[in-house]
Structures are given as structure tokens and as C-alpha cells.
C-alpha atoms as a PDB file:
ATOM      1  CA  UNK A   1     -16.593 -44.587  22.902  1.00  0.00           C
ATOM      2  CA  UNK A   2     -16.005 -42.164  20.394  1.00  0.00           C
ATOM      3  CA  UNK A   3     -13.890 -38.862  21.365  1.00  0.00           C
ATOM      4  CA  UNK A   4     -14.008 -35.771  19.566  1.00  0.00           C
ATOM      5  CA  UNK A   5     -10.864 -33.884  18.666  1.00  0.00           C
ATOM      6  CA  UNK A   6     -11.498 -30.090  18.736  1.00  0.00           C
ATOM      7  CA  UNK A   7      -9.852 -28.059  15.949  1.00  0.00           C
ATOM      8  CA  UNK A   8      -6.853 -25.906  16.956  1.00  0.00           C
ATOM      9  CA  UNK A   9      -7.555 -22.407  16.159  1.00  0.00           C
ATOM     10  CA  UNK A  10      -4.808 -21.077  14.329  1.00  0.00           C
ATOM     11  CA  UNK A  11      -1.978 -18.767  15.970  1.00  0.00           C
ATOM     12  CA  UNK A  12      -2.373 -15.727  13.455  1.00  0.00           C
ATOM     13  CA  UNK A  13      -5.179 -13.506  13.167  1.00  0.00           C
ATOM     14  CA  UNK A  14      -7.008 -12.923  10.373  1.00  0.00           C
ATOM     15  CA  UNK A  15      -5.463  -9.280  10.570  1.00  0.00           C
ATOM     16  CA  UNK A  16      -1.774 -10.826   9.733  1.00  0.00           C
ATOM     17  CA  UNK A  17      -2.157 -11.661   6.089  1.00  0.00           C
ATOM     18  CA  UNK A  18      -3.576  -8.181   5.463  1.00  0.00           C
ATOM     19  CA  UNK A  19      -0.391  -7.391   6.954  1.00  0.00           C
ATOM     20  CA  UNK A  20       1.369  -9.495   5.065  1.00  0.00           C
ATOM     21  CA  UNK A  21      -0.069  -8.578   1.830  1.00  0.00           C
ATOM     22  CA  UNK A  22       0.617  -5.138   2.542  1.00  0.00           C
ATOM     23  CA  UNK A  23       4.333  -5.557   3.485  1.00  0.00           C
ATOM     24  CA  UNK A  24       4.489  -8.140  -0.176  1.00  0.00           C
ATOM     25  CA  UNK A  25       3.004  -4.693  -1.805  1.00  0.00           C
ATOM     26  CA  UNK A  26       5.647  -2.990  -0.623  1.00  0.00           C
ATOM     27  CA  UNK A  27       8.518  -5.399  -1.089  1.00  0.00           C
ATOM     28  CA  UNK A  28       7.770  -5.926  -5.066  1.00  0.00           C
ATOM     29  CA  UNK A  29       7.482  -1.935  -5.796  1.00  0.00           C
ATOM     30  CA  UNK A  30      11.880  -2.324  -5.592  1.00  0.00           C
ATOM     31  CA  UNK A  31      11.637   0.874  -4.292  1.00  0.00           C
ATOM     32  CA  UNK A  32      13.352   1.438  -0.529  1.00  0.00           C
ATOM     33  CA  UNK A  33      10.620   0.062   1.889  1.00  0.00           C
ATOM     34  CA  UNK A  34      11.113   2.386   4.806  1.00  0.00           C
ATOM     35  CA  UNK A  35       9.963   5.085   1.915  1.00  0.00           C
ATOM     36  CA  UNK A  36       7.396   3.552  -0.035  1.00  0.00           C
ATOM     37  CA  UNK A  37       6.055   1.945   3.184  1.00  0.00           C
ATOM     38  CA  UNK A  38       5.885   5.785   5.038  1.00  0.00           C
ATOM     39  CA  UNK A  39       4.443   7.164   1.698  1.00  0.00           C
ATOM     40  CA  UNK A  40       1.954   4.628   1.355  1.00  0.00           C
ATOM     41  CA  UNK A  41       0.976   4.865   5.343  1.00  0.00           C
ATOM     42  CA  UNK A  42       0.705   8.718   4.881  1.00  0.00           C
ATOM     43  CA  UNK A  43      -1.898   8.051   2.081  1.00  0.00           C
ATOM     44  CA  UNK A  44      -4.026   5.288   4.460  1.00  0.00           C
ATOM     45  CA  UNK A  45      -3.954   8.106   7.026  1.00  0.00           C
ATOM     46  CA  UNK A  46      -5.648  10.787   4.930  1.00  0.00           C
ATOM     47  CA  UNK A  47      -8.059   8.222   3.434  1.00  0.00           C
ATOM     48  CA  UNK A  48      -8.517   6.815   7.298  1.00  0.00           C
ATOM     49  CA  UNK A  49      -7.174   3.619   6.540  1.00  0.00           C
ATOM     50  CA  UNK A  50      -5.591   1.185   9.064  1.00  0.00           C
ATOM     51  CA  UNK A  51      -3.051  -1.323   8.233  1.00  0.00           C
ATOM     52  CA  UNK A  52      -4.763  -3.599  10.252  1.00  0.00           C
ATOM     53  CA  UNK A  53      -7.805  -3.358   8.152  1.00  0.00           C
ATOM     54  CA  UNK A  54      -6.923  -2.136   5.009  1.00  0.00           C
ATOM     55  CA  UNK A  55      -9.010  -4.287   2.131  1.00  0.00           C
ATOM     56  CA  UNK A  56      -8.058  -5.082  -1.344  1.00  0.00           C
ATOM     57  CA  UNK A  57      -9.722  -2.686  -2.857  1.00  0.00           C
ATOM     58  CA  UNK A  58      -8.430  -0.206  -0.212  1.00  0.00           C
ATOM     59  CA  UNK A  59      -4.931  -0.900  -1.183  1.00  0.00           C
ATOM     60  CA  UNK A  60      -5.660  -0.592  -4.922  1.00  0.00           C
ATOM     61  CA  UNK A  61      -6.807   2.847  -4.095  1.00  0.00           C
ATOM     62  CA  UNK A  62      -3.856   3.485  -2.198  1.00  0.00           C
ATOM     63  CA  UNK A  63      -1.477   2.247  -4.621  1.00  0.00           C
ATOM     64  CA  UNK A  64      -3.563   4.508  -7.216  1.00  0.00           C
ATOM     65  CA  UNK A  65      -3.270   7.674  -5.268  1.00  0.00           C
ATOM     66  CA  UNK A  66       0.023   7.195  -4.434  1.00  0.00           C
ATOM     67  CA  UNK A  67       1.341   6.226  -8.268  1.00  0.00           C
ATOM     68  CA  UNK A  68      -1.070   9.596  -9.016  1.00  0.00           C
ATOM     69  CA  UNK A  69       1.059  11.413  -6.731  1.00  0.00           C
ATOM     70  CA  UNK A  70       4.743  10.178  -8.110  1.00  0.00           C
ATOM     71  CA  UNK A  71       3.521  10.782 -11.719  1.00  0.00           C
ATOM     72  CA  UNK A  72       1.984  14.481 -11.185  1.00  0.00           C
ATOM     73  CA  UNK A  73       5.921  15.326  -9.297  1.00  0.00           C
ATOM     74  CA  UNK A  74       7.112  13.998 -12.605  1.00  0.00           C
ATOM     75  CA  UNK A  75       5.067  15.689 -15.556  1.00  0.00           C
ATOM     76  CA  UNK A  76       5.823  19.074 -13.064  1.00  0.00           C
ATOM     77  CA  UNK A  77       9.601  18.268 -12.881  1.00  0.00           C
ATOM     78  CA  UNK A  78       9.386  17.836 -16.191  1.00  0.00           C
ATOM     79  CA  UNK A  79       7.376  20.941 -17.898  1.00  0.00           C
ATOM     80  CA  UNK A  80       9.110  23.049 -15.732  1.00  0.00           C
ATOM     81  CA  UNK A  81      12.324  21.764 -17.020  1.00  0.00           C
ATOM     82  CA  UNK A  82      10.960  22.099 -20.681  1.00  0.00           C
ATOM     83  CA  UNK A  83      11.515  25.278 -22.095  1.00  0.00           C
ATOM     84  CA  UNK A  84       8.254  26.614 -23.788  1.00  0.00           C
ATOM     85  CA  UNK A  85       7.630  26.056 -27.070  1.00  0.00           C
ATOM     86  CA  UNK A  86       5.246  28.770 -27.865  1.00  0.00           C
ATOM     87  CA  UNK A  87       7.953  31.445 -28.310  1.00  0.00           C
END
């Protein structure tokens, strides 16, 4: 007689590695996770994201916005800093 052996389903969710790609995101940036990672959930909020769902693409886009947002801060720091050049 011939028994069958049922697979074993595995313990994590399919949700965890889009958790865990998430949290990788935000440990190679080298910037202080508790800020990048409220920054970046900030951004998933306006765009209706959820960590638990977030896609890819959906973190490319967040990555995006949020790089659009440092840089803009920057060039603003910066031309304000700049004295004008037209006088």
C-alpha cells in the first residue's frame, strides 16, 4: 500500500517577504531606519499603500517620491543659500 505524504504548508505568509523586502529597502539606504522607515511609511499612506501589500513596482514609486522629496529640500536649501547672480 502506497501512502501519500501531504506537503507542509510553509509557516510564513506570502505577506512576510514583502515585509522583508521592504525592511532590506530600508536597511541598504545607510540612512537611520526608524527615519527612512517613518518617511517612507508616510509616503505609502498618501499613495494608500500597505506594507503588507506593497508591490515592487509600488516600492519603486515610493522610493521615487521619496528621493523626489529629499532632492527638492536640497536644490531649495541650496538656491536659497546661493546669493543671486543676476545683480
Amino acid at each position: 500500500m502506497k501512502t501519500t505524504r501531504k506537503k507542509r504548508k510553509k509557516s510564513t505568509s506570502r505577506r512576510a517577504p514583502k515585509k522583508r523586502l521592504l525592511e532590506q529597502v530600508i536597511q541598504l539606504t545607510g540612512i537611520p531606519s526608524q527615519a527612512i522607515r517613518k518617511e517612507l511609511q508616510t509616503i505609502m499612506a498618501k499613495k494608500n499603500i500597505k506594507t503588507d501589500d506593497i508591490t515592487l513596482d509600488q516600492l519603486r514609486s515610493v522610493a521615487a517620491t521619496y528621493l523626489r522629496e529629499i532632492m527638492g529640500g536640497l536644490l531649495e536649501s541650496t538656491h536659497l543659500r546661493r546669493p543671486d547672480r543676476m545683480n
